[in-house]
PDB file of N, CA and C in Angstrom:
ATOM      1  N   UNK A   1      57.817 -48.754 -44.721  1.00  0.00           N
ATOM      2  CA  UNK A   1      58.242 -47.906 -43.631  1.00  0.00           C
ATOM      3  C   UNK A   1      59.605 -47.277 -43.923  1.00  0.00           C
ATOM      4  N   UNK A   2      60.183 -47.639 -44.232  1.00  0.00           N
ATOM      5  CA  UNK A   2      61.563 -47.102 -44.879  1.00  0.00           C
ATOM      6  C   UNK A   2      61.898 -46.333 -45.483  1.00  0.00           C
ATOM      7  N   UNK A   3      60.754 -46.584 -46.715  1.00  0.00           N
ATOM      8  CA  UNK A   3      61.082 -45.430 -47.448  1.00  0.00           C
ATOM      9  C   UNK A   3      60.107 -43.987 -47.311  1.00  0.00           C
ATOM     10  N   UNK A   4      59.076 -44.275 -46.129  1.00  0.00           N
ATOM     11  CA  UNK A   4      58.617 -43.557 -45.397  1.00  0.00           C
ATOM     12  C   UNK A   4      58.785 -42.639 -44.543  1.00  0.00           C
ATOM     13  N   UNK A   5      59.908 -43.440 -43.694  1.00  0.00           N
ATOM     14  CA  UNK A   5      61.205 -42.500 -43.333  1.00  0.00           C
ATOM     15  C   UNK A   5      61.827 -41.415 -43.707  1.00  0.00           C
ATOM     16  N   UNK A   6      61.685 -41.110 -44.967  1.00  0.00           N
ATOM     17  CA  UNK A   6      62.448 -40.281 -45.841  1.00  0.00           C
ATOM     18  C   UNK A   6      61.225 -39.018 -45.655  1.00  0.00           C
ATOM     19  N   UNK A   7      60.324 -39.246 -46.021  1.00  0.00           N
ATOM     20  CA  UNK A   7      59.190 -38.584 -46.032  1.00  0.00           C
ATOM     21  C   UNK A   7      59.282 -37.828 -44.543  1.00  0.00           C
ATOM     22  N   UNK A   8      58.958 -38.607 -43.534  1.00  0.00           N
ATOM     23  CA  UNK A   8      59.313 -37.900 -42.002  1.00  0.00           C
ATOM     24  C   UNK A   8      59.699 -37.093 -41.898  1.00  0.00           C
ATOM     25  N   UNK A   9      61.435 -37.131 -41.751  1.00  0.00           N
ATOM     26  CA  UNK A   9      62.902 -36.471 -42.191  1.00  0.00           C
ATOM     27  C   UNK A   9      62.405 -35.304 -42.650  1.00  0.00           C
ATOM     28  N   UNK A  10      61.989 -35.216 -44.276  1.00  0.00           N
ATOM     29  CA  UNK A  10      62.101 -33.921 -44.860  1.00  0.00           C
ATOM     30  C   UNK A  10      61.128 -33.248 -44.561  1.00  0.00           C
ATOM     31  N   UNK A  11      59.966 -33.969 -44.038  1.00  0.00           N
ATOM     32  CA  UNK A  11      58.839 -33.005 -43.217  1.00  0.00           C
ATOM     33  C   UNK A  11      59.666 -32.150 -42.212  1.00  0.00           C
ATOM     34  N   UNK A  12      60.598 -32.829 -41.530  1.00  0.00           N
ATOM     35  CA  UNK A  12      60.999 -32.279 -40.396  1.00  0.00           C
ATOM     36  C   UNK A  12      62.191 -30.781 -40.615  1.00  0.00           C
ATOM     37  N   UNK A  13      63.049 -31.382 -41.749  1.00  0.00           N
ATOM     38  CA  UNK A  13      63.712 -30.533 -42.323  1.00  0.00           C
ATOM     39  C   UNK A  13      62.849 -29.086 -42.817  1.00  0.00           C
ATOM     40  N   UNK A  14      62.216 -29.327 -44.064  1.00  0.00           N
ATOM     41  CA  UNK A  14      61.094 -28.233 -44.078  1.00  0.00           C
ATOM     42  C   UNK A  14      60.212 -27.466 -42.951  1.00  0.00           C
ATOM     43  N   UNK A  15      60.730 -28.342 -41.597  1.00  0.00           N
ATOM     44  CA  UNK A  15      59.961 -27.470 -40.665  1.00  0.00           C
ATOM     45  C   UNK A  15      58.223 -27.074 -40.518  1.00  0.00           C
ATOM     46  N   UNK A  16      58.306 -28.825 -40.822  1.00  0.00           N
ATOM     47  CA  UNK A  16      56.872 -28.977 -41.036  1.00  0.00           C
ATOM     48  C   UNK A  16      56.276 -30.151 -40.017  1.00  0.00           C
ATOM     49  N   UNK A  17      55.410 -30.635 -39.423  1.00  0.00           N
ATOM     50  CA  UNK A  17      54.885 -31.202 -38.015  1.00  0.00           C
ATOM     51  C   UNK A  17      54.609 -32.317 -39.130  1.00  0.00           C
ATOM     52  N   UNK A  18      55.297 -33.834 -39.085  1.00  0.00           N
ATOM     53  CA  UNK A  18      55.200 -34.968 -39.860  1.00  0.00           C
ATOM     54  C   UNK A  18      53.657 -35.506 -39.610  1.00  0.00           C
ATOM     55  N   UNK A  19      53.093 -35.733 -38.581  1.00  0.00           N
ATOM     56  CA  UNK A  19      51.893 -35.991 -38.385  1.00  0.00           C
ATOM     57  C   UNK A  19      51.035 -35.205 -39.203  1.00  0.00           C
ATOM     58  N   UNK A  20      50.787 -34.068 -39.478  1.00  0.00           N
ATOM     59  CA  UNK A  20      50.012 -33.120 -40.094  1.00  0.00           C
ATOM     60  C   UNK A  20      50.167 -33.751 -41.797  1.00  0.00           C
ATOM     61  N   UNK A  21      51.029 -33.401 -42.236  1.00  0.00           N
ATOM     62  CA  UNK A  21      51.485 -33.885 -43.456  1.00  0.00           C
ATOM     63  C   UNK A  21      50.987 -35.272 -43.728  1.00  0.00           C
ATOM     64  N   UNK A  22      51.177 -36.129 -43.210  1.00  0.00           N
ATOM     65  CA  UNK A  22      50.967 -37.338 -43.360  1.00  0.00           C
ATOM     66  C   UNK A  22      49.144 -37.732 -42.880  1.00  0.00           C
ATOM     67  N   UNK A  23      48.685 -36.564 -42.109  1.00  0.00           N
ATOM     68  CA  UNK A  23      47.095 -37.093 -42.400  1.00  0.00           C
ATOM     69  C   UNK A  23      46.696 -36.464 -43.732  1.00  0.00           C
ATOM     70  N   UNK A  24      47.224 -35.289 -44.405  1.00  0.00           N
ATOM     71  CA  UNK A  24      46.391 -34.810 -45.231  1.00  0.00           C
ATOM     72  C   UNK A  24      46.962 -35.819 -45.963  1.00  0.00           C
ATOM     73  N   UNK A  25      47.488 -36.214 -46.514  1.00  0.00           N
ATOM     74  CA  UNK A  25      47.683 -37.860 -47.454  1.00  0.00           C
ATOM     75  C   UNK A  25      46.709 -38.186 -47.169  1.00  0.00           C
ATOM     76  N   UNK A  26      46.621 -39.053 -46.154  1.00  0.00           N
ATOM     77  CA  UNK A  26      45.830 -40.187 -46.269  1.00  0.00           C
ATOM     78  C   UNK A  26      44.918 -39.462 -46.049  1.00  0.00           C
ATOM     79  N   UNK A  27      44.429 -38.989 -45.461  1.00  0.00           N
ATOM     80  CA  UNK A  27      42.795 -37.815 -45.988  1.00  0.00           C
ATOM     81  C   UNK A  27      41.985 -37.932 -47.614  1.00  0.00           C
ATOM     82  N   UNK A  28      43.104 -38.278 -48.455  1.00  0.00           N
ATOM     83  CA  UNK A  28      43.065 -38.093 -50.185  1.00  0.00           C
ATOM     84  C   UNK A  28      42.973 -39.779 -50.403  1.00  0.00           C
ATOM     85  N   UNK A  29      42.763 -40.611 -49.655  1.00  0.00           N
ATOM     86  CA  UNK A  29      42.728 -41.857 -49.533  1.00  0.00           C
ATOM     87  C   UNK A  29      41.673 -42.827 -49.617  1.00  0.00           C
ATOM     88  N   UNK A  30      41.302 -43.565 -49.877  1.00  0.00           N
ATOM     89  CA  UNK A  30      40.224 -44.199 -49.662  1.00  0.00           C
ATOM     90  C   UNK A  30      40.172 -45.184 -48.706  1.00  0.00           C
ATOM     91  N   UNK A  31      39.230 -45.500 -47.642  1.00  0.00           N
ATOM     92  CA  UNK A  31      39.617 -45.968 -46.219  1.00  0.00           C
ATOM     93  C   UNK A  31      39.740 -47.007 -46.431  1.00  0.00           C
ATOM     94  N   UNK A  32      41.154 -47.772 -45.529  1.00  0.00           N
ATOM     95  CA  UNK A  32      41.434 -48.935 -45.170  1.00  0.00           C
ATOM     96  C   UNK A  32      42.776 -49.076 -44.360  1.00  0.00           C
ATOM     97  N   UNK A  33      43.379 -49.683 -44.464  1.00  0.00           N
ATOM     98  CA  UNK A  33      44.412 -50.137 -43.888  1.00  0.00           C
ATOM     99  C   UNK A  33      46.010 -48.753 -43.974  1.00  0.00           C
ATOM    100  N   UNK A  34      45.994 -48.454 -45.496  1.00  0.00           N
ATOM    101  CA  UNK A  34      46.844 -47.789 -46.111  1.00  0.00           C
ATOM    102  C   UNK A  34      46.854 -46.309 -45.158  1.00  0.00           C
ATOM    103  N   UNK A  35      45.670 -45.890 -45.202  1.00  0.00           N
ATOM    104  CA  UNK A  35      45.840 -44.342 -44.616  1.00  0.00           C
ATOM    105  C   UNK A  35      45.711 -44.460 -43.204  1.00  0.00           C
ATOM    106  N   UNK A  36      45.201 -45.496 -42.153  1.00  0.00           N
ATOM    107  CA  UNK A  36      45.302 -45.844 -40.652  1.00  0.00           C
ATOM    108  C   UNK A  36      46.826 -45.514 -40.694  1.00  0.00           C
ATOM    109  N   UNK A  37      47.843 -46.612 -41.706  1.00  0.00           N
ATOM    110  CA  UNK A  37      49.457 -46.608 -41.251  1.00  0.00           C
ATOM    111  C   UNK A  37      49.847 -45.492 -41.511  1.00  0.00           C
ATOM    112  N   UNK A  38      49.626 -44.389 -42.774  1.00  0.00           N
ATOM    113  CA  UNK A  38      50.109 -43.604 -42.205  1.00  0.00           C
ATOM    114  C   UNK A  38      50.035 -42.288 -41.557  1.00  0.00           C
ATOM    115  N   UNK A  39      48.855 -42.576 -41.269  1.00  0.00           N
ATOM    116  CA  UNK A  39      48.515 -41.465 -39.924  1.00  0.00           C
ATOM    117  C   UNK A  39      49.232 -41.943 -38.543  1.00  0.00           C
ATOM    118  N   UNK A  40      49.010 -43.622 -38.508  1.00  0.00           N
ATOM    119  CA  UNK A  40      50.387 -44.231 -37.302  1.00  0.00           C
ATOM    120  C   UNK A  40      51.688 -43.667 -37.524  1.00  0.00           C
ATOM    121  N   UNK A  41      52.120 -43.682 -38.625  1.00  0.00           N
ATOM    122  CA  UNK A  41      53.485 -43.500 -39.388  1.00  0.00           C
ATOM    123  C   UNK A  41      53.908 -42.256 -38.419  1.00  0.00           C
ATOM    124  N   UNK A  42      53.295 -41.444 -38.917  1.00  0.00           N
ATOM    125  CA  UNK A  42      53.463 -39.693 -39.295  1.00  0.00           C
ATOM    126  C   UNK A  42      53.206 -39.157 -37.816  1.00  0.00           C
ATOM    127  N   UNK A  43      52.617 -40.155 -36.480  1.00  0.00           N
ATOM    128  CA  UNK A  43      53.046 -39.465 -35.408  1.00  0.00           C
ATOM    129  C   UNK A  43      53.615 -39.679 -34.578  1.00  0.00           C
ATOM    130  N   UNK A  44      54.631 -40.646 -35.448  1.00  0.00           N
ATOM    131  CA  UNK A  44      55.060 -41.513 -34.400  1.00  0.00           C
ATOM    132  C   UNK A  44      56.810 -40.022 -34.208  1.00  0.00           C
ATOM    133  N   UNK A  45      57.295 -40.345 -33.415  1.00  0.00           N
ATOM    134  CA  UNK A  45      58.228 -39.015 -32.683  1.00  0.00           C
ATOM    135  C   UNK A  45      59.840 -39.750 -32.812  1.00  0.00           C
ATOM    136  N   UNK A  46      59.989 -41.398 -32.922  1.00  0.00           N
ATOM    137  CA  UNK A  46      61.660 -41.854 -32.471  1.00  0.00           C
ATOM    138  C   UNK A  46      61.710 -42.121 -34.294  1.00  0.00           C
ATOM    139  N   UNK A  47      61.299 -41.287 -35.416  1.00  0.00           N
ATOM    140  CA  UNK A  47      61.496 -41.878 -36.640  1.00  0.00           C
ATOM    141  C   UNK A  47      63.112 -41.041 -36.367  1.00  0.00           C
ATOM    142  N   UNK A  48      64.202 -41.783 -37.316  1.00  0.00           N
ATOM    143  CA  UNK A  48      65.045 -41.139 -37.371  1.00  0.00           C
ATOM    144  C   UNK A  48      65.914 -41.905 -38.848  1.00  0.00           C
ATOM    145  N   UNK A  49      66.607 -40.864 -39.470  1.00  0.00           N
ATOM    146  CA  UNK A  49      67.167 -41.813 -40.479  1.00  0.00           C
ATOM    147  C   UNK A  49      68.105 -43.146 -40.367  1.00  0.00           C
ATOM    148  N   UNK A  50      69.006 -42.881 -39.708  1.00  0.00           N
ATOM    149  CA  UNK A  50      70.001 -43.648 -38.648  1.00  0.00           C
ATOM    150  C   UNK A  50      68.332 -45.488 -38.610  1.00  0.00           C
ATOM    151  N   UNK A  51      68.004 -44.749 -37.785  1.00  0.00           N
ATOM    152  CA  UNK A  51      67.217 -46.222 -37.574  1.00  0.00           C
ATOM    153  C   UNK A  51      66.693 -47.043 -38.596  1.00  0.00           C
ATOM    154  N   UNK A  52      66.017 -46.254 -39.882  1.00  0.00           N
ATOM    155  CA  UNK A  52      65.719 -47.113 -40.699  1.00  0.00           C
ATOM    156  C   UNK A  52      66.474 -46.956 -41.900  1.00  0.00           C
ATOM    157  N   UNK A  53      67.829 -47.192 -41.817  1.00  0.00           N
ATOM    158  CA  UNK A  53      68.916 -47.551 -42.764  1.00  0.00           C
ATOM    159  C   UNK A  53      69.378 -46.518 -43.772  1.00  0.00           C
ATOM    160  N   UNK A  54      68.863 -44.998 -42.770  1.00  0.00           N
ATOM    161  CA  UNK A  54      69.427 -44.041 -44.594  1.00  0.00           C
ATOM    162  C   UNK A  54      70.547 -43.249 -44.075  1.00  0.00           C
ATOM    163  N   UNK A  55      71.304 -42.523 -44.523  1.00  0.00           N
ATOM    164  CA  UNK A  55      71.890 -41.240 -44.198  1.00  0.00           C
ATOM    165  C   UNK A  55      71.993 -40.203 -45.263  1.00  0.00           C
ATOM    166  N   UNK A  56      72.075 -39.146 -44.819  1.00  0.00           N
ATOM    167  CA  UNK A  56      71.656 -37.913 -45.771  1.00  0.00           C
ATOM    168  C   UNK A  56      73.393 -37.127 -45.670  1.00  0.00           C
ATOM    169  N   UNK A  57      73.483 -37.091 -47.250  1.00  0.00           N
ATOM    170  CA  UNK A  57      74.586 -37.013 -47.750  1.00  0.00           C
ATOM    171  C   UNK A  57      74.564 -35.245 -48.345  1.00  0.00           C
ATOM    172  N   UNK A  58      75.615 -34.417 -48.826  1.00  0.00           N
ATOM    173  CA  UNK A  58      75.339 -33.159 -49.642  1.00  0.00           C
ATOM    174  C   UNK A  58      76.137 -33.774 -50.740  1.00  0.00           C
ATOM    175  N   UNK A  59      75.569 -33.308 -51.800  1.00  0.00           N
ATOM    176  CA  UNK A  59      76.067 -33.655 -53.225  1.00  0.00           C
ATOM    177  C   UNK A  59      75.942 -32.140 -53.957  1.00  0.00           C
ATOM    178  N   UNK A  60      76.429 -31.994 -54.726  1.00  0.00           N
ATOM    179  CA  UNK A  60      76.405 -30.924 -55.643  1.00  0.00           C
ATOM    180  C   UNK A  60      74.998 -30.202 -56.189  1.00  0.00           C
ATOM    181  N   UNK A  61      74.285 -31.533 -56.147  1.00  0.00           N
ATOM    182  CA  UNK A  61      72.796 -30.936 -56.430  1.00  0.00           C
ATOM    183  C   UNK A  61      71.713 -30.634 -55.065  1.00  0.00           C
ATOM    184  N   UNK A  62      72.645 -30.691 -54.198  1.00  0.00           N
ATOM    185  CA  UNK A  62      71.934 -30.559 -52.910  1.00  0.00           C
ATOM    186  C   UNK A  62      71.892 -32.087 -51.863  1.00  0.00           C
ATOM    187  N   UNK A  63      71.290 -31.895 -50.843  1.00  0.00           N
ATOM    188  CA  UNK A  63      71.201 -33.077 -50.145  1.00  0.00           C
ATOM    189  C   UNK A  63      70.364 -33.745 -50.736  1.00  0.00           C
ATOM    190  N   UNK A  64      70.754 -35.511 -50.554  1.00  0.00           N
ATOM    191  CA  UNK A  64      70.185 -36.764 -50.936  1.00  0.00           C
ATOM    192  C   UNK A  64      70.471 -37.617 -49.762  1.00  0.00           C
ATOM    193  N   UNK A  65      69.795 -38.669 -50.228  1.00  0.00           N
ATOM    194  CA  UNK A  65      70.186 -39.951 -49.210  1.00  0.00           C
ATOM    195  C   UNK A  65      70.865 -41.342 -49.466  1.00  0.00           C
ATOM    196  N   UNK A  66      70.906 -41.821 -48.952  1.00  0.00           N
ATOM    197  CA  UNK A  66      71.954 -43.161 -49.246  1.00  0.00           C
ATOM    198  C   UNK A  66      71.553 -43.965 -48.359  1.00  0.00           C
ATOM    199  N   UNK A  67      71.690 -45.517 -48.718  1.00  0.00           N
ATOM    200  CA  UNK A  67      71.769 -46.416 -47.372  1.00  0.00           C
ATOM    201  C   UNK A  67      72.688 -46.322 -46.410  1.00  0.00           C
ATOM    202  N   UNK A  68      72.570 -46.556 -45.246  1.00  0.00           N
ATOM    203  CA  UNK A  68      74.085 -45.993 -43.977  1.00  0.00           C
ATOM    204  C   UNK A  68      74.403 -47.310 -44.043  1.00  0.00           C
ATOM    205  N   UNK A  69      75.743 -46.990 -43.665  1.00  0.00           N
ATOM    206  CA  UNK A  69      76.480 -48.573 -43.278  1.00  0.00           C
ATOM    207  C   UNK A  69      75.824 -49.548 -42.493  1.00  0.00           C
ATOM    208  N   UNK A  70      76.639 -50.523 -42.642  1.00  0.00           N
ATOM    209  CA  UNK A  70      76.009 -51.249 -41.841  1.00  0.00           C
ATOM    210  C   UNK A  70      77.166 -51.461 -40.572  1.00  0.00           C
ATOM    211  N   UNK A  71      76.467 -51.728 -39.288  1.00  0.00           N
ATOM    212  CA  UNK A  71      77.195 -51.622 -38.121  1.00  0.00           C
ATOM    213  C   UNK A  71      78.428 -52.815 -38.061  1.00  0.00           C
ATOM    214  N   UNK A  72      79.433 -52.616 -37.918  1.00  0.00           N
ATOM    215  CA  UNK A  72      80.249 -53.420 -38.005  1.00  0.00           C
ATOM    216  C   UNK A  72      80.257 -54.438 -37.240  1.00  0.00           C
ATOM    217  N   UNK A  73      80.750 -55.975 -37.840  1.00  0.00           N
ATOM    218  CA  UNK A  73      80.535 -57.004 -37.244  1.00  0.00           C
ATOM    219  C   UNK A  73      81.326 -57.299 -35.685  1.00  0.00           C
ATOM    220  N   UNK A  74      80.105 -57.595 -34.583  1.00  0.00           N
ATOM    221  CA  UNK A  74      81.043 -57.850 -33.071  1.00  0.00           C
ATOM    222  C   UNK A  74      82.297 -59.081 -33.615  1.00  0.00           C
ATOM    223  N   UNK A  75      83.121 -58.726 -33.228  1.00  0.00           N
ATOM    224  CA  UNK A  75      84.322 -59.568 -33.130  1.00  0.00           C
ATOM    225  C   UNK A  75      84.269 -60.342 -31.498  1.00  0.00           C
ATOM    226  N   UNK A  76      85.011 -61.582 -31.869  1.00  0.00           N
ATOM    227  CA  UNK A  76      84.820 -62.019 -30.414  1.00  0.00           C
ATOM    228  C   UNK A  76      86.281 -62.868 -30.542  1.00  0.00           C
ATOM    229  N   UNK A  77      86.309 -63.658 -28.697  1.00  0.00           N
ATOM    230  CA  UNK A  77      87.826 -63.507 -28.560  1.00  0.00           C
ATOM    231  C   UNK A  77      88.499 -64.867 -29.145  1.00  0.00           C
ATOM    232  N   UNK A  78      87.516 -65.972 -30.298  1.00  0.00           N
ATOM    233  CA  UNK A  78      87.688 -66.930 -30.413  1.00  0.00           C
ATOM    234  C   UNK A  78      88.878 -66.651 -31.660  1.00  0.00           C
ATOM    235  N   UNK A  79      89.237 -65.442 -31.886  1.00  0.00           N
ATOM    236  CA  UNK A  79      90.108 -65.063 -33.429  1.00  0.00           C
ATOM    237  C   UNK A  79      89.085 -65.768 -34.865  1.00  0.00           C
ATOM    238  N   UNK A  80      87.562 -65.843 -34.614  1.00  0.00           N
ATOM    239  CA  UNK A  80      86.549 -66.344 -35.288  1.00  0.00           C
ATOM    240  C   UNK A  80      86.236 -64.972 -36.689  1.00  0.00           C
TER     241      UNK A  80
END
């Protein structure tokens, strides 16, 4: 799913409907489990990079991605 994510994203970027994209995949599939997920995958609407750990960076050769930070640890009032 993660790195599935990525896939989403640039559907979305390209300005392309992720669901669509992601049945003709698994369309090229042979039935089972693999192309059900990602026809689930591909319509699902709260994918976002943020949620499954990437962020999209510009580099010289264009945009890429990276893992995003990780959320910083709650501090609490024990000075722990």
């Amino acid at each position: 799913m993660v790195g599935m994510a990525l896939h989403h994203h640039v559907a979305r970027q390209l300005g392309q409907e992720p669901a669509v994209l992601f049945d003709r995949v698994a369309d090229r599939l042979p039935e089972g489990p693999v192309p059900d997920l990602l026809r689930k995958f591909g319509a699902r609407k709260e994918i976002t990079l943020r949620a499954f750990g990437w962020q999209q960076i510009d580099t010289a050769d264009g945009p890429d991605f990276i893992p995003a930070p990780s959320a910083s640890p709650v501090s609490n009032d024990r000075g722990a």
